[in-house]
Protein backbone atom coordinates (compact mmCIF):
# COMPACT_ATOMS: atom_id res chain seq x y z
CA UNK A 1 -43.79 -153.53 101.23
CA UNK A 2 -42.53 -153.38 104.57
CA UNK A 3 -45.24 -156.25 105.78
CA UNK A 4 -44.13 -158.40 102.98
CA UNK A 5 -40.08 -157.76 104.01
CA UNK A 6 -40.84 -158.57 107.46
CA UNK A 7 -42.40 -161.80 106.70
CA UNK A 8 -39.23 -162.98 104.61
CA UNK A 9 -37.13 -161.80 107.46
CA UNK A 10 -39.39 -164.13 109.85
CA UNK A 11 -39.33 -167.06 107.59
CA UNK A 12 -35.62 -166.92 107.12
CA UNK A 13 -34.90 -166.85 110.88
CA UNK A 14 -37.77 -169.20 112.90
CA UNK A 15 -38.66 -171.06 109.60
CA UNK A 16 -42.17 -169.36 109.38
CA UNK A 17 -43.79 -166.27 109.53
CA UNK A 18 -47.08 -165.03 111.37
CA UNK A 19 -49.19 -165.34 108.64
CA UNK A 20 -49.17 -169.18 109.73
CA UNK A 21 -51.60 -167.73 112.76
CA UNK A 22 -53.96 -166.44 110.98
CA UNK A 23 -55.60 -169.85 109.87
CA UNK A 24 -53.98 -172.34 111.72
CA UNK A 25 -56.46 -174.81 112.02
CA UNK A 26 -56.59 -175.00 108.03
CA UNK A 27 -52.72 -175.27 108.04
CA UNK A 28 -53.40 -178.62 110.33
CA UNK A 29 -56.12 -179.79 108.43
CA UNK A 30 -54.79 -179.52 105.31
CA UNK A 31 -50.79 -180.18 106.51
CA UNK A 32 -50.82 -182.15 109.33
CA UNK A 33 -53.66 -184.21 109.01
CA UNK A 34 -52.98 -186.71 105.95
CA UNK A 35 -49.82 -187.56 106.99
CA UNK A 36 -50.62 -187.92 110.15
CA UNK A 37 -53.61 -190.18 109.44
CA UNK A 38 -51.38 -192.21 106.93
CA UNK A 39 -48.72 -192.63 109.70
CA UNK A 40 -51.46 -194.25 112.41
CA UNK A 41 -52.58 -196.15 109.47
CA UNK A 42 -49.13 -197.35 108.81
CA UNK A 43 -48.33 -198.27 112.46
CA UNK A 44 -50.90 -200.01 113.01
CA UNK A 45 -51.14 -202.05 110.07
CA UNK A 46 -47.40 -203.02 111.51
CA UNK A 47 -49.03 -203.17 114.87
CA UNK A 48 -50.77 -206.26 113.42
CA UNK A 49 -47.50 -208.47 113.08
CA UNK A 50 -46.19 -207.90 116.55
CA UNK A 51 -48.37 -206.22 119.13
CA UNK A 52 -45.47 -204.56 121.28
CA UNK A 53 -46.98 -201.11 122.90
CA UNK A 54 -50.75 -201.86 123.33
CA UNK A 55 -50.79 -198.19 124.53
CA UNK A 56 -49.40 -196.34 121.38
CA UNK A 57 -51.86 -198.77 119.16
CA UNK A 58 -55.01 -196.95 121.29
CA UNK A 59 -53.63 -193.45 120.69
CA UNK A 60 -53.25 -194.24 117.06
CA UNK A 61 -56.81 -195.70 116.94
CA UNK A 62 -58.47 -192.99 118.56
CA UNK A 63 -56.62 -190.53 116.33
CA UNK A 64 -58.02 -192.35 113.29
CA UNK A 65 -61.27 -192.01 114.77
CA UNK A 66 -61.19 -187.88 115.34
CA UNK A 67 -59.60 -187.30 112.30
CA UNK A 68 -62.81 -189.43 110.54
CA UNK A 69 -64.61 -187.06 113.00
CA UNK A 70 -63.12 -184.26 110.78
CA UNK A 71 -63.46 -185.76 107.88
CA UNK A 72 -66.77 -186.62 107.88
CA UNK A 73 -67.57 -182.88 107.93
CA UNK A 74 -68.48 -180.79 104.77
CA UNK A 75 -65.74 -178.51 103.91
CA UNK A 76 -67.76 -175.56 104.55
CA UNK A 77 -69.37 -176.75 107.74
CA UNK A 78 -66.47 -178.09 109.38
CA UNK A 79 -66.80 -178.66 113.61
CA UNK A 80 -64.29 -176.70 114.87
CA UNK A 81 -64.34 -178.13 118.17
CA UNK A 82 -64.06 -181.70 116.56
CA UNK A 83 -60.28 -180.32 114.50
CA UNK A 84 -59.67 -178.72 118.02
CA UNK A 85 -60.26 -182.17 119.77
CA UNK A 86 -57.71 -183.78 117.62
CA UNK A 87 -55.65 -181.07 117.46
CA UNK A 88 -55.54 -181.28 121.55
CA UNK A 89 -55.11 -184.96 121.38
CA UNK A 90 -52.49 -185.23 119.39
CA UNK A 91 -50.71 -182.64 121.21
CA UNK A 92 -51.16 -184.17 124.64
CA UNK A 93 -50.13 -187.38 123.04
CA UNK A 94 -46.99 -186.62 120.68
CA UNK A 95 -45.11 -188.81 122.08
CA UNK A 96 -46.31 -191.71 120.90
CA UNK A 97 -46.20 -190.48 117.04
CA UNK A 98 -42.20 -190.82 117.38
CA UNK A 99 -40.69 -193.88 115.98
């Protein structure tokens, strides 16, 4: 009971709780990665009409292509150092996923 209270009283004040640690990398498989793969998608499908950052295009390429990395994966057998990979990449890059 008292696990369960202090995991409300997390969630209420930073927005999550720790459980979120405990399997991250499904939380950004599962979370993170659609949207984010519809969002490159998106861009660069705009990217088509007017080239203007040649730079953000490659990041959103070679995010396309590690999160097909990942995808390409069984469910059971998935690389963790591939979702890592992407994981790091998109972190060193998040810049570029701003509008």
């Amino acid at each position: 009971m008292l696990n369960k209270l202090k995991r409300v009283v997390q969630r209420l004040r930073y927005g999550y709780d720790d459980s979120i640690f405990w399997g991250f990398d499904a939380y950004f498989e599962q979370n993170i990665m659609p949207p984010l793969k519809e969002f490159c998608l998106a861009e660069l499908e705009i990217a088509k009409m007017a080239d203007l950052n040649p730079k953000r295009n490659g990041v959103y390429a070679i995010t396309l292509q590690k999160i097909q990395e990942v995808e390409s994966e069984h469910f059971n057998t998935i690389d963790s150092k591939k979702l890592a990979n992407l994981a790091e990449y998109f972190g060193k890059n998040i810049e570029y996923y701003w509008r």
